[in-house]
Protein backbone atom coordinates (compact mmCIF):
# COMPACT_ATOMS: atom_id res chain seq x y z
CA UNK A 1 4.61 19.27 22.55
CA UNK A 2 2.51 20.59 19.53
CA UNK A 3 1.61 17.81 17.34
CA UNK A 4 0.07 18.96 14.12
CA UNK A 5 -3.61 17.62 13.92
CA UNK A 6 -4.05 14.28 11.02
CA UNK A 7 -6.43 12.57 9.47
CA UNK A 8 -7.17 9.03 11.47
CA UNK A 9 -8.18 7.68 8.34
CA UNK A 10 -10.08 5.65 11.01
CA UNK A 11 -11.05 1.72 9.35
CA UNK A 12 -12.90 -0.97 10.70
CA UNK A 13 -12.98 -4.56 9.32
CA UNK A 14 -14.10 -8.23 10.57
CA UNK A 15 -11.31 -10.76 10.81
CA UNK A 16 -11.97 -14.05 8.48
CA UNK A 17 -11.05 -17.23 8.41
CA UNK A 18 -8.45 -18.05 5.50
CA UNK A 19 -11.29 -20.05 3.65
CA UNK A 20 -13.58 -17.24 3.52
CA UNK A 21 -11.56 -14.51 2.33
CA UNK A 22 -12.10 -13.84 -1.72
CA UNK A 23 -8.35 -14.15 -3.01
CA UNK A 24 -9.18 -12.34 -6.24
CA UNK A 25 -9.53 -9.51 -3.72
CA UNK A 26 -5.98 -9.62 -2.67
CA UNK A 27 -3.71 -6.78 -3.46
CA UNK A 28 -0.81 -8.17 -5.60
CA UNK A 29 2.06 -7.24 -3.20
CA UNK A 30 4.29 -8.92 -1.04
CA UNK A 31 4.27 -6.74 1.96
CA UNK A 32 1.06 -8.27 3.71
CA UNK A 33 0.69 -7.34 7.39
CA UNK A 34 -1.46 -9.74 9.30
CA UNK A 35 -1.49 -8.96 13.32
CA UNK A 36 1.43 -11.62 14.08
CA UNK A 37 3.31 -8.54 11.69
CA UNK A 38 1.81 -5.76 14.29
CA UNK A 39 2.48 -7.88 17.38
CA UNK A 40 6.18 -8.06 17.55
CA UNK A 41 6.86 -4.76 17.23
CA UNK A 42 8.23 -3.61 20.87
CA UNK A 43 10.15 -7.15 20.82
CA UNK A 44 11.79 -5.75 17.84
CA UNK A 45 12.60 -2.86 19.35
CA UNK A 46 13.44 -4.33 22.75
CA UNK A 47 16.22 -6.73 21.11
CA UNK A 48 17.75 -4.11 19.06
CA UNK A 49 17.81 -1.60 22.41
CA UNK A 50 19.52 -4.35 24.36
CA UNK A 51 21.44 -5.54 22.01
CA UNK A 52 22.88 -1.77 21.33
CA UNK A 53 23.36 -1.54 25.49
CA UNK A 54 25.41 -4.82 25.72
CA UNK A 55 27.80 -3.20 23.24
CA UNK A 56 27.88 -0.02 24.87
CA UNK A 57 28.64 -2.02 28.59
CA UNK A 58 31.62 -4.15 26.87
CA UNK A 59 33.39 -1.36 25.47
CA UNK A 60 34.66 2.20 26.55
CA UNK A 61 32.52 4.91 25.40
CA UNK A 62 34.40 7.59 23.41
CA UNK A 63 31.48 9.74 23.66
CA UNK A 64 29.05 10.19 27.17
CA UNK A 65 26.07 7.56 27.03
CA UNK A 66 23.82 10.50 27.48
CA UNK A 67 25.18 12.36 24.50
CA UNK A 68 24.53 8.85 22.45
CA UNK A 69 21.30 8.40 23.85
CA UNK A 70 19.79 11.26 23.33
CA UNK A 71 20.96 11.79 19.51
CA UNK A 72 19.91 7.93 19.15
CA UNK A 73 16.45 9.06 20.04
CA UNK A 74 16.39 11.84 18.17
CA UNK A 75 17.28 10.01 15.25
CA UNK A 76 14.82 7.21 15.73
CA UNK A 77 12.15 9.98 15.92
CA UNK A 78 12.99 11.30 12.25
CA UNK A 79 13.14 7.73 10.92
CA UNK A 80 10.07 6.34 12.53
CA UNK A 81 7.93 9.65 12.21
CA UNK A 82 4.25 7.60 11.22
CA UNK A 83 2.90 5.50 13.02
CA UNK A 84 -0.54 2.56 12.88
CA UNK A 85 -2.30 1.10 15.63
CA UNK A 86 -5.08 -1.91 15.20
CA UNK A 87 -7.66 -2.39 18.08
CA UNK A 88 -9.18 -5.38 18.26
CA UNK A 89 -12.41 -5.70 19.72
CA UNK A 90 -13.82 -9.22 20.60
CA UNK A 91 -11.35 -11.19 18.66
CA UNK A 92 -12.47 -10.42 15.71
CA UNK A 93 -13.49 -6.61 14.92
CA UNK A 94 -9.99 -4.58 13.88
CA UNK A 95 -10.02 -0.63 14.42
CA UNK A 96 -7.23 0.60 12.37
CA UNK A 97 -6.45 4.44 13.29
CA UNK A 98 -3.28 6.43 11.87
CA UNK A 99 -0.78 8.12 14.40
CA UNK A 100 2.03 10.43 14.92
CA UNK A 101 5.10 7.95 16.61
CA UNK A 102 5.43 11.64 19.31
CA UNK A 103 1.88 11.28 19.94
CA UNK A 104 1.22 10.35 23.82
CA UNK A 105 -0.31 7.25 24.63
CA UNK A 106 -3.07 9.05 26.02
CA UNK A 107 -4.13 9.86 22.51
CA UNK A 108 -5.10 5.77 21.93
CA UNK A 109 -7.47 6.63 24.62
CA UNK A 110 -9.07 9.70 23.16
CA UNK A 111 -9.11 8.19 20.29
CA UNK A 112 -11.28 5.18 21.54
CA UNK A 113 -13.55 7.39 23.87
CA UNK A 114 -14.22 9.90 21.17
CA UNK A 115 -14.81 7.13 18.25
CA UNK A 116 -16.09 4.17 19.74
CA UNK A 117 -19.30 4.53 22.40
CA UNK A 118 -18.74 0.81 24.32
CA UNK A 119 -18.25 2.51 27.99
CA UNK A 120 -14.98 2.47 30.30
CA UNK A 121 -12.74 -0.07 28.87
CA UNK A 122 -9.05 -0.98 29.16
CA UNK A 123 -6.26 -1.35 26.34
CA UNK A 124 -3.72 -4.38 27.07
CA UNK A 125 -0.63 -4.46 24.54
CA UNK A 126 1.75 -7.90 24.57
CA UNK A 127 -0.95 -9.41 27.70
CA UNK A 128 0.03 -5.81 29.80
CA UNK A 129 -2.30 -3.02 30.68
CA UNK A 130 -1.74 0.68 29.16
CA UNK A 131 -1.39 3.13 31.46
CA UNK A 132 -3.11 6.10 30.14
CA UNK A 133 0.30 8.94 30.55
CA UNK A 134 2.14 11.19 28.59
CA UNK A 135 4.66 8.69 27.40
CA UNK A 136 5.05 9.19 23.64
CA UNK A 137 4.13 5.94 21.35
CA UNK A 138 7.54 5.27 20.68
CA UNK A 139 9.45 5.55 24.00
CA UNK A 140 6.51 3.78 25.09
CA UNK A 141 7.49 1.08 22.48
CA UNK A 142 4.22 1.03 20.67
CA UNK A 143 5.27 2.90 17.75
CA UNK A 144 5.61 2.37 14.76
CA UNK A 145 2.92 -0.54 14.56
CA UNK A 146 1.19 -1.97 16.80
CA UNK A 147 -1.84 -3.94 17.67
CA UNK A 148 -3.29 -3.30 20.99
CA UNK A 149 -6.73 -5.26 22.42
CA UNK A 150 -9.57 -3.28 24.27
CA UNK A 151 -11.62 -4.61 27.01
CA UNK A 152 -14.92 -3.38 27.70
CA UNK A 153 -15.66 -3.10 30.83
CA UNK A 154 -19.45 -4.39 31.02
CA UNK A 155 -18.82 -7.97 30.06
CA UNK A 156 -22.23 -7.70 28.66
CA UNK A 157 -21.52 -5.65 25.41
CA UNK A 158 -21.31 -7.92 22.50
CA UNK A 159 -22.20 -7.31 18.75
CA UNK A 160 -23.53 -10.02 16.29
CA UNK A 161 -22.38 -8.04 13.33
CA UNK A 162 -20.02 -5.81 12.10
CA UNK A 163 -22.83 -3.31 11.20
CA UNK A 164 -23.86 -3.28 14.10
CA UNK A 165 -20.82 -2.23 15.65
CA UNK A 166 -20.72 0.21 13.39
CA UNK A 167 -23.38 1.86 14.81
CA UNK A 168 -21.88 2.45 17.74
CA UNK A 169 -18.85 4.55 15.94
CA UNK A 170 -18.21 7.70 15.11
CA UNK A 171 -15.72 8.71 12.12
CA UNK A 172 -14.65 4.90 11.51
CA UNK A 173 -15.29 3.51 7.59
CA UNK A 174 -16.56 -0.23 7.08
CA UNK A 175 -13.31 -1.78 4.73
CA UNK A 176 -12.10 -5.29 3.58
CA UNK A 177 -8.77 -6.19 5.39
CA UNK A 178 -7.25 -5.80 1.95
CA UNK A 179 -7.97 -2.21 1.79
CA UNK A 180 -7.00 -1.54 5.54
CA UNK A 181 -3.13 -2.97 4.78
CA UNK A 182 -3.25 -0.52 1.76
CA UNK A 183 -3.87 2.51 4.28
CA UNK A 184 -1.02 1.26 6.34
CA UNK A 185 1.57 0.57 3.91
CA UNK A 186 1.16 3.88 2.48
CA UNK A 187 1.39 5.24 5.45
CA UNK A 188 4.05 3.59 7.23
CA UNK A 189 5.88 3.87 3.72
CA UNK A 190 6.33 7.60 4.79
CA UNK A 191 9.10 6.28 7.34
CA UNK A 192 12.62 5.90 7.24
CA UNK A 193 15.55 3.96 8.29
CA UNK A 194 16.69 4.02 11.68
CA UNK A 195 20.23 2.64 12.06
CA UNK A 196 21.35 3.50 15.94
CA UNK A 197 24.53 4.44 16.64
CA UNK A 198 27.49 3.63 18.97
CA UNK A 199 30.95 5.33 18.76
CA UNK A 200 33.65 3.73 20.28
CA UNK A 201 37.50 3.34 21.44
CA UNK A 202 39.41 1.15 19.31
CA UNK A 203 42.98 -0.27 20.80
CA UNK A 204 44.80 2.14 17.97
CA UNK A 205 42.39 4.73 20.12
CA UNK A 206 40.84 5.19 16.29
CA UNK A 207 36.99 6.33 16.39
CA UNK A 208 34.94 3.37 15.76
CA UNK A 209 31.51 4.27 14.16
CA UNK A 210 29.16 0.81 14.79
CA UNK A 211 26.33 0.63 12.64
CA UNK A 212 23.47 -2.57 12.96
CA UNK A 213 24.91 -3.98 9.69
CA UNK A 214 21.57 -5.81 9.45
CA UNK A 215 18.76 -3.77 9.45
CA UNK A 216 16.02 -4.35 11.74
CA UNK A 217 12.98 -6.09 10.41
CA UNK A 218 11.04 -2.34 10.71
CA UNK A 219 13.57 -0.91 8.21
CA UNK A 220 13.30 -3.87 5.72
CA UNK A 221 9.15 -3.26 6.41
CA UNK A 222 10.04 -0.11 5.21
CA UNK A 223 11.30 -0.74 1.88
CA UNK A 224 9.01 -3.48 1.24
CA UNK A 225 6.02 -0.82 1.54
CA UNK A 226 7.91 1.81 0.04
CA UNK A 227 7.73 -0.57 -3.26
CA UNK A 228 4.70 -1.46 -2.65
CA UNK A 229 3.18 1.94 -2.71
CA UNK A 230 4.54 2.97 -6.04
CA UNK A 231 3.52 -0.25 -8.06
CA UNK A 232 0.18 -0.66 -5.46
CA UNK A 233 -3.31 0.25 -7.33
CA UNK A 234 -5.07 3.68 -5.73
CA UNK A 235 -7.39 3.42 -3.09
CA UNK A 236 -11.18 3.94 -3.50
CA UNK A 237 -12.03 7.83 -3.76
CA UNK A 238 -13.90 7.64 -0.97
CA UNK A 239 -10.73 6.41 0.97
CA UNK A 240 -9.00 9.40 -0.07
CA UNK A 241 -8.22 12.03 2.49
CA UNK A 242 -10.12 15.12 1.94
């Protein structure tokens, strides 16, 4: 698949302790997105996929499951088209890096071999190990958000400071945690929403069209940053993508 090359917009900040952070520094929307908000993405997903197959197995398809599956995925691939990964490194250094949701998961690795010079190291998402394959971020559940943790693998590498670290990067800007959910929201705002579909047999043999009458919380995510973008204030010019 040709993916069209983007701009990482590649941003690293130092997690602080609630006490520490400056709150006058705090961008005045409601849409924050700590890690527990990255975290439960592929449960989200997960529930609403099983969910959608319990349905399917109770009642008589109208239309084959293939058919449904495959213009399910399509769908979900025009909705959830953007896509933002955090690293974390040590338990306290976030990478933020911006992705295509069609990318392959081997691109987390490029991304972390070309950007970030700590040796061989492994990337474990909900306590599991990523394979590095050609599994696209979202059939691979990662998409669209995500935090994932690398291990080096030289237990020896540590960094007393963010700066640092820094100098072992490539391409990666020093940001507050502030500005790093700007990047995100504005670029997850992008997205649309995905509402799955399931057409079934009624007894009057009617075509039943069943639609998740509660969005998913991605799709309320979605609105919530799409408002945020248009009444958030701009990002530095040097954030800006050339």
């Amino acid at each position: 698949m040709n993916l069209p090359a983007i701009d990482r917009n590649a941003v690293i900040f130092e997690l602080l302790p609630p006490p520490l952070k400056d709150e006058n520094l705090l961008v005045a929307v409601d849409n924050s997105e700590d890690d527990k908000f990255f975290e439960i993405t592929a449960q989200d997903v997960a529930n609403m996929q099983r969910l959608l197959t319990e349905k399917s197995n109770n009642e008589k398809a109208l239309i084959p499951r293939k058919y449904l599956e495959e213009k399910n995925k399509k769908q979900r691939e025009n909705a959830w088209k953007n896509c933002v990964i955090r690293f974390k490194l040590f338990g306290k250094y976030i990478i933020q890096a911006l992705f295509i949701s069609t990318e392959p998961v081997s691109n987390l690795f490029d991304f972390i071999i070309q950007n970030l010079f700590i040796g061989e190291f492994q990337l474990k998402y909900l306590m599991k190990k990523i394979e590095k394959n050609e599994i696209n971020l979202l059939n691979a559940n990662i998409a669209p958000k995500a935090s994932i943790i690398i291990h080096p693998i030289n237990n020896l590498i540590n960094f007393d400071s963010l700066d640092e670290l820094l100098k072992n990067t490539k391409n990666i800007k020093k940001c507050s945690e502030e500005e790093a959910e700007l990047i995100s929201c504005q670029w997850l705002s992008e997205n649309s929403i995905y509402q799955p579909q399931n057409y079934l047999i009624e007894d009057n043999n009617s075509i039943k069209n069943i639609q998740e009458n509660n969005n998913s919380q991605l799709d309320q995510d979605i609105l919530q940053r799409r408002e945020a973008r248009e009444n958030a204030p701009p990002l530095p010019k040097w954030f800006k993508k050339k």
